[in-house]
N, C-alpha and C. Protein backbone atom coordinates (compact mmCIF):
# COMPACT_ATOMS: atom_id res chain seq x y z
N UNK A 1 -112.26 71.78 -101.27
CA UNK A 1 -111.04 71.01 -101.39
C UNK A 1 -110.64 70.51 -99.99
N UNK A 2 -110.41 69.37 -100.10
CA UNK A 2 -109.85 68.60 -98.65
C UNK A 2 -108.28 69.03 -98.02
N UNK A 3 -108.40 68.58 -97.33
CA UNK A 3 -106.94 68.97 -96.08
C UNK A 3 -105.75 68.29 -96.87
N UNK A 4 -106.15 66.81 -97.40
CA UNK A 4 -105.01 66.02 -98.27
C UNK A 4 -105.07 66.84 -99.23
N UNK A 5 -106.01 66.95 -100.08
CA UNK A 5 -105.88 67.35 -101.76
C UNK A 5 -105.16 69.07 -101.59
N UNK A 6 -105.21 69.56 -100.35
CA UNK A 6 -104.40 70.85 -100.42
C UNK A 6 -102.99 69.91 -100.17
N UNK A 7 -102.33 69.68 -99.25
CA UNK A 7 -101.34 69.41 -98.92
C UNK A 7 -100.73 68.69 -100.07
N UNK A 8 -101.35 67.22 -101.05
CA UNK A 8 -100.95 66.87 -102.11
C UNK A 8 -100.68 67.85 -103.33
N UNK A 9 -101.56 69.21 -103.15
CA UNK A 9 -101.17 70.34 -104.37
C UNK A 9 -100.23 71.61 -103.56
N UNK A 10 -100.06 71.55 -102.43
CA UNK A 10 -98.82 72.22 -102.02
C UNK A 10 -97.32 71.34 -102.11
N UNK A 11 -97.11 70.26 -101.87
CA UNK A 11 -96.31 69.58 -102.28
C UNK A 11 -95.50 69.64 -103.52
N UNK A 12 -96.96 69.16 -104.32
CA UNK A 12 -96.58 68.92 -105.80
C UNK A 12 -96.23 70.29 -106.38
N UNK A 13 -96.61 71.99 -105.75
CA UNK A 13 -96.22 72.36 -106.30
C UNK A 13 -94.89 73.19 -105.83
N UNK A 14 -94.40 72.64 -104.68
CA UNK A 14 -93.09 73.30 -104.05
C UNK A 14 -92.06 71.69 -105.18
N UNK A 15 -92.67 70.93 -105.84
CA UNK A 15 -91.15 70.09 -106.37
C UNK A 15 -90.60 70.83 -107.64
N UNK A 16 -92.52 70.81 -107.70
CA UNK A 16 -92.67 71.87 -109.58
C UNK A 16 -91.70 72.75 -109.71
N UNK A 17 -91.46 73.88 -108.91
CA UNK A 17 -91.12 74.98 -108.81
C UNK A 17 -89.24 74.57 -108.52
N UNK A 18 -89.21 73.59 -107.99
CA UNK A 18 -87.60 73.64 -107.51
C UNK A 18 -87.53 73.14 -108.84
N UNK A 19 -88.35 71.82 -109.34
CA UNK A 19 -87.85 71.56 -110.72
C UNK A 19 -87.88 72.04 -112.33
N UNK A 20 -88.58 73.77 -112.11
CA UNK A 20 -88.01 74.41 -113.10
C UNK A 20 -87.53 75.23 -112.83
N UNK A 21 -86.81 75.85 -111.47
CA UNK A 21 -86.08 76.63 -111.11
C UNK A 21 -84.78 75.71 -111.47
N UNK A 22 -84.90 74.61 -111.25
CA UNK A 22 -83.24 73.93 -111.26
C UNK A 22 -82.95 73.96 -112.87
N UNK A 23 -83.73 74.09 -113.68
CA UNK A 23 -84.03 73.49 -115.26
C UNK A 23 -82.93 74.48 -115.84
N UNK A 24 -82.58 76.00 -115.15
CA UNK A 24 -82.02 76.85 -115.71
C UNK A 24 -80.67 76.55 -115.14
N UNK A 25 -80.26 75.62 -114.12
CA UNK A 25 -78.86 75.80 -113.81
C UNK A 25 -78.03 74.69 -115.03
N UNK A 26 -78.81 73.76 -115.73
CA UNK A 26 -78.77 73.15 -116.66
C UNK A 26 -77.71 74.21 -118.18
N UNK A 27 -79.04 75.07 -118.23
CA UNK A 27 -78.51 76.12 -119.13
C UNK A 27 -76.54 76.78 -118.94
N UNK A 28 -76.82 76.94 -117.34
CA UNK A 28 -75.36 77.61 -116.79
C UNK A 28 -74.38 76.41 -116.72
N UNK A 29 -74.83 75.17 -116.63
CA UNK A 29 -73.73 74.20 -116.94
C UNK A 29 -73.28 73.70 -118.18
N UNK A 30 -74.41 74.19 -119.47
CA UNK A 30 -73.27 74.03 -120.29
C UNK A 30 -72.75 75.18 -120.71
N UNK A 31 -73.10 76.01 -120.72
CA UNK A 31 -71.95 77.54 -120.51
C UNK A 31 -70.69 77.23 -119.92
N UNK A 32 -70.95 76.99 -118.45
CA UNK A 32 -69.79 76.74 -118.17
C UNK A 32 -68.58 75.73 -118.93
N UNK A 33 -68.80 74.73 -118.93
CA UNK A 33 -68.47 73.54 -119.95
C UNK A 33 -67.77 74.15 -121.11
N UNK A 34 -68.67 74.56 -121.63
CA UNK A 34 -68.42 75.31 -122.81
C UNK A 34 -66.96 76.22 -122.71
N UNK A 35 -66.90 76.77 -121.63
CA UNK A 35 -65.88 78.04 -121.43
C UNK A 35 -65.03 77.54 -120.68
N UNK A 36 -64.90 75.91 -119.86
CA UNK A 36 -63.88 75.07 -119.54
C UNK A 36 -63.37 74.48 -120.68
N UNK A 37 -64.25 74.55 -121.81
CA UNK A 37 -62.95 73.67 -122.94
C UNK A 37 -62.13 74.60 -123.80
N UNK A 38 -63.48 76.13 -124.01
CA UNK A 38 -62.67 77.15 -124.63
C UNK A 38 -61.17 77.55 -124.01
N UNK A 39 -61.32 77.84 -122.58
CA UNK A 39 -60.28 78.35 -122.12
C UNK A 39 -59.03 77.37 -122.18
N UNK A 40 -59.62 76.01 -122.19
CA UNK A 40 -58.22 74.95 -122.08
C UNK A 40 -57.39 74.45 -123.09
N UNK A 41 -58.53 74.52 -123.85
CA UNK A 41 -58.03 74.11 -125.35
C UNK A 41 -57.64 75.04 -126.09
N UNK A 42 -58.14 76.16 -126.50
CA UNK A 42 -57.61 77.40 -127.07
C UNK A 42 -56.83 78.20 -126.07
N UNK A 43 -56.62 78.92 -125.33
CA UNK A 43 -55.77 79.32 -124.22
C UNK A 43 -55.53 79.09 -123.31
N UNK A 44 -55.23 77.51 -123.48
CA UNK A 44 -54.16 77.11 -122.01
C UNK A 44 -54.19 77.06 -120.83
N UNK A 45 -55.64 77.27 -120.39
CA UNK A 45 -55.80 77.81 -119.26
C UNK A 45 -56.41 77.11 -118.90
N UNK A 46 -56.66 76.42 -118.13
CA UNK A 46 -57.21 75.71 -116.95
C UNK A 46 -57.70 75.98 -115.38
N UNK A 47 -59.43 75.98 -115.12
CA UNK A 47 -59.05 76.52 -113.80
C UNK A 47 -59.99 75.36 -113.03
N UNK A 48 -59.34 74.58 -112.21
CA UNK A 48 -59.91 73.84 -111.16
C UNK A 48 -61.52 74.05 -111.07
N UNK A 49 -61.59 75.32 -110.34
CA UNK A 49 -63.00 75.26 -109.89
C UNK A 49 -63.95 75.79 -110.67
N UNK A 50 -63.84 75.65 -111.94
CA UNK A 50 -64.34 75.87 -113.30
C UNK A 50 -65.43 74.33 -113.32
N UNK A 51 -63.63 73.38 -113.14
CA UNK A 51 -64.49 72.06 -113.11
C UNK A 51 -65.46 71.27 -112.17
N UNK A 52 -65.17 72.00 -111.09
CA UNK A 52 -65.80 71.06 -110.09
C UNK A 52 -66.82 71.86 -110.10
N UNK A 53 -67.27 73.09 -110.72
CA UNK A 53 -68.28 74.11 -110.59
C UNK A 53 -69.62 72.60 -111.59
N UNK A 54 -69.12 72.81 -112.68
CA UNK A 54 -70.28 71.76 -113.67
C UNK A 54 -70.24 70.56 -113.22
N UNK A 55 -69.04 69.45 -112.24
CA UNK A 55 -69.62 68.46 -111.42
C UNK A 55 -70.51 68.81 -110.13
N UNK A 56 -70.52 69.55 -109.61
CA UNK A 56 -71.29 69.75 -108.38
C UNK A 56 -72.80 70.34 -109.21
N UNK A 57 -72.37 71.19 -110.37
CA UNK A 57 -73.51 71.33 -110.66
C UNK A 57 -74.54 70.54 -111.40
N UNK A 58 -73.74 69.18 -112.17
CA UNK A 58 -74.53 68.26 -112.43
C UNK A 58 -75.28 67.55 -111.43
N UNK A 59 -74.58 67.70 -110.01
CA UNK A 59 -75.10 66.89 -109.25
C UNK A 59 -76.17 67.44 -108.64
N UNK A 60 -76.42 68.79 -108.47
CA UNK A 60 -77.44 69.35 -107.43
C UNK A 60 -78.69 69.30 -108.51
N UNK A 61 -78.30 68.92 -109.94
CA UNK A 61 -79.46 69.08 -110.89
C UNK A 61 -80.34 67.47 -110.89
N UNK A 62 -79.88 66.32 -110.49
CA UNK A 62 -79.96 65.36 -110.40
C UNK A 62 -80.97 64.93 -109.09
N UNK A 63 -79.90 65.43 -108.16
CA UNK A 63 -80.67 65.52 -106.30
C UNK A 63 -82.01 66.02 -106.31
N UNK A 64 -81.69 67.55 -107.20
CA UNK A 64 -83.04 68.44 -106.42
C UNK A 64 -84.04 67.99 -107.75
N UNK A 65 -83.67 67.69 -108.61
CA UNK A 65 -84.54 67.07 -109.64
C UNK A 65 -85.81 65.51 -109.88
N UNK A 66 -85.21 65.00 -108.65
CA UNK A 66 -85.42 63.61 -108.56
C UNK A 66 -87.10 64.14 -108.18
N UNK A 67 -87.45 64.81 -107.29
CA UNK A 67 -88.97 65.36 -107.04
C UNK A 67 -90.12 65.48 -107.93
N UNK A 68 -89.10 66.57 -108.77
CA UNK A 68 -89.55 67.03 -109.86
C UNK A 68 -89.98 65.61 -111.27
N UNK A 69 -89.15 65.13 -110.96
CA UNK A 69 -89.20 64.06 -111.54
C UNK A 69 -90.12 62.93 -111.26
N UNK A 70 -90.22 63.14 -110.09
CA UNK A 70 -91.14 61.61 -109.21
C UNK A 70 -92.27 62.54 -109.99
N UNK A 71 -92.43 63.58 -110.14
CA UNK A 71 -93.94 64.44 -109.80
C UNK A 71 -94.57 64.05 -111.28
N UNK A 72 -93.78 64.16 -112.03
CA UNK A 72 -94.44 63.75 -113.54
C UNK A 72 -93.98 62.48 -114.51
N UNK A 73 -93.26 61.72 -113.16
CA UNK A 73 -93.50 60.27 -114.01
C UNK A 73 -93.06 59.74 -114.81
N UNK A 74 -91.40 60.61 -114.49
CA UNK A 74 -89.95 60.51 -115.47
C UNK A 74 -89.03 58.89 -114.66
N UNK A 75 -89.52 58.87 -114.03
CA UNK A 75 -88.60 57.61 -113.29
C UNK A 75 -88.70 56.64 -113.85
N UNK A 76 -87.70 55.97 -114.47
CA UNK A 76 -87.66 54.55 -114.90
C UNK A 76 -88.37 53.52 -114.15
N UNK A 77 -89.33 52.49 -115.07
CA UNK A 77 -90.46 52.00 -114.25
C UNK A 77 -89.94 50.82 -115.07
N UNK A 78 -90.21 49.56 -114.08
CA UNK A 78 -89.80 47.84 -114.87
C UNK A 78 -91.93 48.03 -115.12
N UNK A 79 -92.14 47.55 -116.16
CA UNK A 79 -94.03 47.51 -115.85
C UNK A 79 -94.12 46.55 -116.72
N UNK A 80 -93.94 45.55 -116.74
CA UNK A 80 -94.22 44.41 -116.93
C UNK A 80 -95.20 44.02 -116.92
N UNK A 81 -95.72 44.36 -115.61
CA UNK A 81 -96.78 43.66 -114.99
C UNK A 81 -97.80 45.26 -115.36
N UNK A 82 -97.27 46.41 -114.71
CA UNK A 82 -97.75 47.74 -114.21
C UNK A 82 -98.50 48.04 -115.75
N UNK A 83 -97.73 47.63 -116.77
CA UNK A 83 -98.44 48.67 -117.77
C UNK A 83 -99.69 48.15 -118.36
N UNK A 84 -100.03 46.74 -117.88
CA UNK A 84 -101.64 46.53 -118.50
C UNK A 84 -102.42 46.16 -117.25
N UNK A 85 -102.26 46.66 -116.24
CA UNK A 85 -102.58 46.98 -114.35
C UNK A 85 -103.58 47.91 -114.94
N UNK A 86 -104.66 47.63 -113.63
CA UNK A 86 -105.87 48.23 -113.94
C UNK A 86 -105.51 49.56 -113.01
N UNK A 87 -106.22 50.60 -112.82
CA UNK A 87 -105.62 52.21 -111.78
C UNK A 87 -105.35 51.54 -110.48
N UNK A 88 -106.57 51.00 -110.09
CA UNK A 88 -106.77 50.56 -108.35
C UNK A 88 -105.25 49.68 -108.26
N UNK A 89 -104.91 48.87 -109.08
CA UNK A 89 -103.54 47.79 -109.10
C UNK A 89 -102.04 48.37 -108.74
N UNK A 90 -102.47 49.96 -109.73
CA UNK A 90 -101.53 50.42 -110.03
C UNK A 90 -101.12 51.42 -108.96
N UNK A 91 -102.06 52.14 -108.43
CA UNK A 91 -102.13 52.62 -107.05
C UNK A 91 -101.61 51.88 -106.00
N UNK A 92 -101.86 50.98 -105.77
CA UNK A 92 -101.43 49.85 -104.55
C UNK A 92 -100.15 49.65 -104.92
N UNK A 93 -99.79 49.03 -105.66
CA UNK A 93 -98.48 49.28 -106.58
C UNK A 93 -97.55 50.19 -106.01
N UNK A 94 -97.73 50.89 -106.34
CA UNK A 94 -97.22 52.60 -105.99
C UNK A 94 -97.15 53.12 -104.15
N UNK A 95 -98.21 52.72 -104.01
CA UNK A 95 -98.15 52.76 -102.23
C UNK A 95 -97.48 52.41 -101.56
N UNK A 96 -97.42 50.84 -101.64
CA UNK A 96 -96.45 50.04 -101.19
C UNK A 96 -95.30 50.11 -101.43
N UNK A 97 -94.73 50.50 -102.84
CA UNK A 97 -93.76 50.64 -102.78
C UNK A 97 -93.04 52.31 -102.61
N UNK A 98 -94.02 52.65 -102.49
CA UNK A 98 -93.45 54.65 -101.60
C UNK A 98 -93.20 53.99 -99.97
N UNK A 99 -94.08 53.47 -99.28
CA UNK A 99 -94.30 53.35 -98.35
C UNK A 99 -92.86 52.48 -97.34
N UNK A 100 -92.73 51.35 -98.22
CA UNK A 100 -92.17 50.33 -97.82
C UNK A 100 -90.43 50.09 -98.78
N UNK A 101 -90.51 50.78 -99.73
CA UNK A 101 -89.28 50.48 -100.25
C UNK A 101 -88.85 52.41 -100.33
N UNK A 102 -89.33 53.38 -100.70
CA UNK A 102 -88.87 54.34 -100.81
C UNK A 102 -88.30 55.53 -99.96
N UNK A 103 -89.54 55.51 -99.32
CA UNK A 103 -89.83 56.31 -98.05
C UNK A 103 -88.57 55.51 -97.02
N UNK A 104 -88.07 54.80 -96.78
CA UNK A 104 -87.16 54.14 -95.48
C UNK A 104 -86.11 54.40 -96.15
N UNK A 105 -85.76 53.96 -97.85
CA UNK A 105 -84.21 54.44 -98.47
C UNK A 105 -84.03 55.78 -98.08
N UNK A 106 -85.47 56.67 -98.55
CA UNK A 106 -85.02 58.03 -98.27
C UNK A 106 -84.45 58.41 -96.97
N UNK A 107 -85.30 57.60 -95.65
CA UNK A 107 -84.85 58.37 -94.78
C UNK A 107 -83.47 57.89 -94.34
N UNK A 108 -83.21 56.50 -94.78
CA UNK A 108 -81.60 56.01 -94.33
C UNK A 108 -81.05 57.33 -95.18
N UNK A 109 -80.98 57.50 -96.13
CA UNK A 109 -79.94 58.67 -96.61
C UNK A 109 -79.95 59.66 -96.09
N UNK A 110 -81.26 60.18 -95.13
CA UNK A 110 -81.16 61.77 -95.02
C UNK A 110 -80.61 60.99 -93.43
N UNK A 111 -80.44 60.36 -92.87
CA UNK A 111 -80.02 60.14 -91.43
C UNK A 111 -78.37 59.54 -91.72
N UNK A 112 -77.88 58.60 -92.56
CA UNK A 112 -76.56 59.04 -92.56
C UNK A 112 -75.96 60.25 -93.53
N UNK A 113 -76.72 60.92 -94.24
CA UNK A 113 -76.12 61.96 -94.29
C UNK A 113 -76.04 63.03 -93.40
N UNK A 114 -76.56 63.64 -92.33
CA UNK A 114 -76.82 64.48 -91.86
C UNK A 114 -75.32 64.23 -90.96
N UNK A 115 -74.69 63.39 -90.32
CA UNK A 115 -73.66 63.67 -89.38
C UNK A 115 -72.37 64.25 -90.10
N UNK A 116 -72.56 63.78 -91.80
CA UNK A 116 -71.24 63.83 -92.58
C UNK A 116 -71.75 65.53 -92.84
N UNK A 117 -72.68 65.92 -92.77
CA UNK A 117 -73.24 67.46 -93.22
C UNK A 117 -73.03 68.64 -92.35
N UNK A 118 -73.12 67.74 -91.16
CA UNK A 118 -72.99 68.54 -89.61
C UNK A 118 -70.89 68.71 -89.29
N UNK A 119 -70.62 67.99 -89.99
CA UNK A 119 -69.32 67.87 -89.57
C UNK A 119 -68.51 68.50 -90.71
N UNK A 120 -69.05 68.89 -91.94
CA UNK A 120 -69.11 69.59 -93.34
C UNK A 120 -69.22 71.32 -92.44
N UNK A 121 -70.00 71.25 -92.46
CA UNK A 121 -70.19 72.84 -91.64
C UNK A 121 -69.41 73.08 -90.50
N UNK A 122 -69.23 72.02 -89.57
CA UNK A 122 -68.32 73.05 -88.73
C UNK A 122 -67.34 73.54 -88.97
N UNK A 123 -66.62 72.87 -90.19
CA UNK A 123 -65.27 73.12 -90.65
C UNK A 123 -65.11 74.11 -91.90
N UNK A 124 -66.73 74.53 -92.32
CA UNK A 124 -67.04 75.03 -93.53
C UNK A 124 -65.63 74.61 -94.36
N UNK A 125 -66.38 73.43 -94.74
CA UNK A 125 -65.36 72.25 -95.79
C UNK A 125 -65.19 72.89 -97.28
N UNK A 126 -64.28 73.30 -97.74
CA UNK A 126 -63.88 73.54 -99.19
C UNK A 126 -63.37 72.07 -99.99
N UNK A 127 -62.72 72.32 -101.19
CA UNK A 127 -62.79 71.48 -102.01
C UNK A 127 -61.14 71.10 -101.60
N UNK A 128 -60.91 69.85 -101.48
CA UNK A 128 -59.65 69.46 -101.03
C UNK A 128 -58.51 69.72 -102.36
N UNK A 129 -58.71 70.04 -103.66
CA UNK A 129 -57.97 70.58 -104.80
C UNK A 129 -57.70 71.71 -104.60
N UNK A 130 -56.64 72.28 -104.42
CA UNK A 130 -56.06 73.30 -104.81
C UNK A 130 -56.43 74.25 -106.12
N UNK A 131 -56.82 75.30 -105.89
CA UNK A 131 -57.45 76.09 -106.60
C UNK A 131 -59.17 75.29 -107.13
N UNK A 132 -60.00 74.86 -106.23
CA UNK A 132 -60.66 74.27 -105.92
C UNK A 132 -62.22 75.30 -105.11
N UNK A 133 -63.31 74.62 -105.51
CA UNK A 133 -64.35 75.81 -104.83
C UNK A 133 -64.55 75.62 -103.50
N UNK A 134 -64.66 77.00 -102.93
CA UNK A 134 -64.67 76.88 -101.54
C UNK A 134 -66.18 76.92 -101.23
N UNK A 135 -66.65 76.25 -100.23
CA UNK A 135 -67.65 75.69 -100.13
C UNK A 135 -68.98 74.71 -100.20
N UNK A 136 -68.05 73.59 -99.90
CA UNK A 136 -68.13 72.02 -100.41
C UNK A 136 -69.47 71.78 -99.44
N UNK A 137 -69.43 72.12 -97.99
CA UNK A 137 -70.39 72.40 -97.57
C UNK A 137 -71.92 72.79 -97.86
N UNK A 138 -71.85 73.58 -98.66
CA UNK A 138 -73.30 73.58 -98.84
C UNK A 138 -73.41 73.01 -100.11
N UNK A 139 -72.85 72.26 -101.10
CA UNK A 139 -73.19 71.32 -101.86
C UNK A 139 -73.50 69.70 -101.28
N UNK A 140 -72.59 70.13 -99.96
CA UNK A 140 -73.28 68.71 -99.39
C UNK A 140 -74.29 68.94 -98.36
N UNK A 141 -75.00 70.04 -98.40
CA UNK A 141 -76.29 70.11 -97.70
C UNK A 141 -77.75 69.97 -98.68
N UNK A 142 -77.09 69.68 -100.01
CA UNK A 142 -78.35 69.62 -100.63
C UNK A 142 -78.71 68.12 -100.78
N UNK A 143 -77.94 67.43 -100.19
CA UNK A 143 -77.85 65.64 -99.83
C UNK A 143 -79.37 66.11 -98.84
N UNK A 144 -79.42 66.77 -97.92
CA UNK A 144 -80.96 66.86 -96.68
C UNK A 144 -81.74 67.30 -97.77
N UNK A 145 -81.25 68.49 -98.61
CA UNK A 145 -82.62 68.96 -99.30
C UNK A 145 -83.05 67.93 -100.44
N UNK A 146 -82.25 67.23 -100.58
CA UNK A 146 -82.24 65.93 -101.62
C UNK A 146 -83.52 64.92 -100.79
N UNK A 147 -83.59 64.20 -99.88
CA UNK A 147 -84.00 63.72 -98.57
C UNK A 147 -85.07 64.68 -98.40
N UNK A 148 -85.52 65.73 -98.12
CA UNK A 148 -87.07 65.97 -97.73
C UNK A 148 -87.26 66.54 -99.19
N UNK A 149 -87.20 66.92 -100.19
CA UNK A 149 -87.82 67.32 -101.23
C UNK A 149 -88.56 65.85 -102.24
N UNK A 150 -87.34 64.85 -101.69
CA UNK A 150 -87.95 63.59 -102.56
C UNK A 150 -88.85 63.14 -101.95
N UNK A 151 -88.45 62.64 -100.41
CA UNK A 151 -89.26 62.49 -99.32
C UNK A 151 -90.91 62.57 -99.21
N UNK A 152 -91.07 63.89 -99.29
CA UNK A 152 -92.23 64.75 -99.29
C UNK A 152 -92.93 64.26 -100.37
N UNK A 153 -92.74 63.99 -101.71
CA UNK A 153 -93.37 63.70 -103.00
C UNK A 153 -93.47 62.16 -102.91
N UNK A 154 -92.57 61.71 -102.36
CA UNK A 154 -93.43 60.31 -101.78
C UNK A 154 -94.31 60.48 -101.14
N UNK A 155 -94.69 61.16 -100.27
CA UNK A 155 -95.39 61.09 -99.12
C UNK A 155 -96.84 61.44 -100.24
N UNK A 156 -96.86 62.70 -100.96
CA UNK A 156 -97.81 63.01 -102.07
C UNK A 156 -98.50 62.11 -102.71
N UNK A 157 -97.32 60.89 -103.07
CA UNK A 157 -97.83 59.90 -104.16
C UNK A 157 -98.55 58.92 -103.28
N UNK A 158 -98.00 58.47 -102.04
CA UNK A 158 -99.03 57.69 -101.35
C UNK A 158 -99.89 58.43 -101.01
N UNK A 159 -100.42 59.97 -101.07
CA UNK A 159 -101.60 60.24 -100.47
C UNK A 159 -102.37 60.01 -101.84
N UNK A 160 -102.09 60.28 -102.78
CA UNK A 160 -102.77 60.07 -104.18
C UNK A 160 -103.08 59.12 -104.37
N UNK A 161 -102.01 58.25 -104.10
CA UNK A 161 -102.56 56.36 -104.05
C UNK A 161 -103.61 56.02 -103.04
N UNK A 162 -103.65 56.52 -102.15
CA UNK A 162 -105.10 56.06 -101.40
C UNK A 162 -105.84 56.95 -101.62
N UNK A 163 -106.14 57.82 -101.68
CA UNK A 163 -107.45 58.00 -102.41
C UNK A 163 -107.77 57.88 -103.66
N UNK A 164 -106.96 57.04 -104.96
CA UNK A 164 -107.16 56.26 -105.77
C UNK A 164 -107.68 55.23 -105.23
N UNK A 165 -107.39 54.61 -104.53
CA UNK A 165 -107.72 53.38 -104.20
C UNK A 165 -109.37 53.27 -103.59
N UNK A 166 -109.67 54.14 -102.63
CA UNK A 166 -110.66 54.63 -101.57
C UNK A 166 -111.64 55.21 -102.25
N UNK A 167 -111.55 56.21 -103.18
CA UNK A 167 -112.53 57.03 -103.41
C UNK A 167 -112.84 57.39 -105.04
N UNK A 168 -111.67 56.79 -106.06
CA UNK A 168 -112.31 56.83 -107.51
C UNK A 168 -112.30 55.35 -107.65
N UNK A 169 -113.41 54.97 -108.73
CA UNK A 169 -114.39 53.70 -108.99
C UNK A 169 -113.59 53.87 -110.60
């Protein structure tokens, strides 16, 4: 096995793993949900960080999922053109656009996020709601892990794309 084809199956399988480790926080958000409407609707009760618990947690399922997602080919694709593309077409395809449209979005996000993340932590930022979760901070550090986990699986798919291109006939 080659130096790429390890690194393309270490990759692919550190997204794997975040993306069925994340698969179960799914499960705990609608629990939660569930026990934000029980408590509000049947006993009156309402608690802030009940709610922002299943928005933050929709969101880290989304971020850290997007990998997981690139990895098996869940991403909405326009293929117009792509779906009667021969492999070699479809590879190049794919390269170029990891290379040149993906890979640079990613890193603009992980470079302006990082000052708003750095400035999140010094203040270890809570939730500006009152009775609100404390530790807003490290929900906004999964914006970086968002940024090299997607990152990285680009980087995978263009190594896959050239040696599609290079080395299967």
């Amino acid at each position: 096995m080659s130096y790429i084809e390890r690194t393309v199956n270490f990759i692919d399988s550190i997204n794997d793993w975040v993306g069925r480790a994340i698969s179960w926080l799914l499960v705990l958000m609608v629990l939660n949900v569930f026990f934000v409407v029980v408590l509000r609707y049947v006993f009156g009760f309402g608690a802030i960080w009940m709610q922002e618990l299943y928005v933050w947690s929709h969101s880290i399922v989304f971020l850290l999922g997007a990998g997981y997602t690139l990895l098996h080919k869940g991403h909405v694709r326009i293929d117009l053109i792509y779906r009667t593309a021969s492999n070699k077409y479809k590879s190049l395809i794919d390269f170029f656009g990891s290379m040149f449209f993906a890979l640079p979005v990613i890193y603009c996000i992980f470079i302006k996020s990082l000052p708003m993340v750095e400035r999140s932590w010094k203040v270890l930022e809570k939730s500006a709601e009152a009775g609100g979760l404390p530790g807003l901070f490290l929900f906004k550090t999964v914006l970086l892990v968002f940024s090299l986990l997607f990152g990285i699986q680009f980087i995978s798919l263009a190594l896959k794309n050239i040696y599609n291109l290079f080395y299967e006939k």
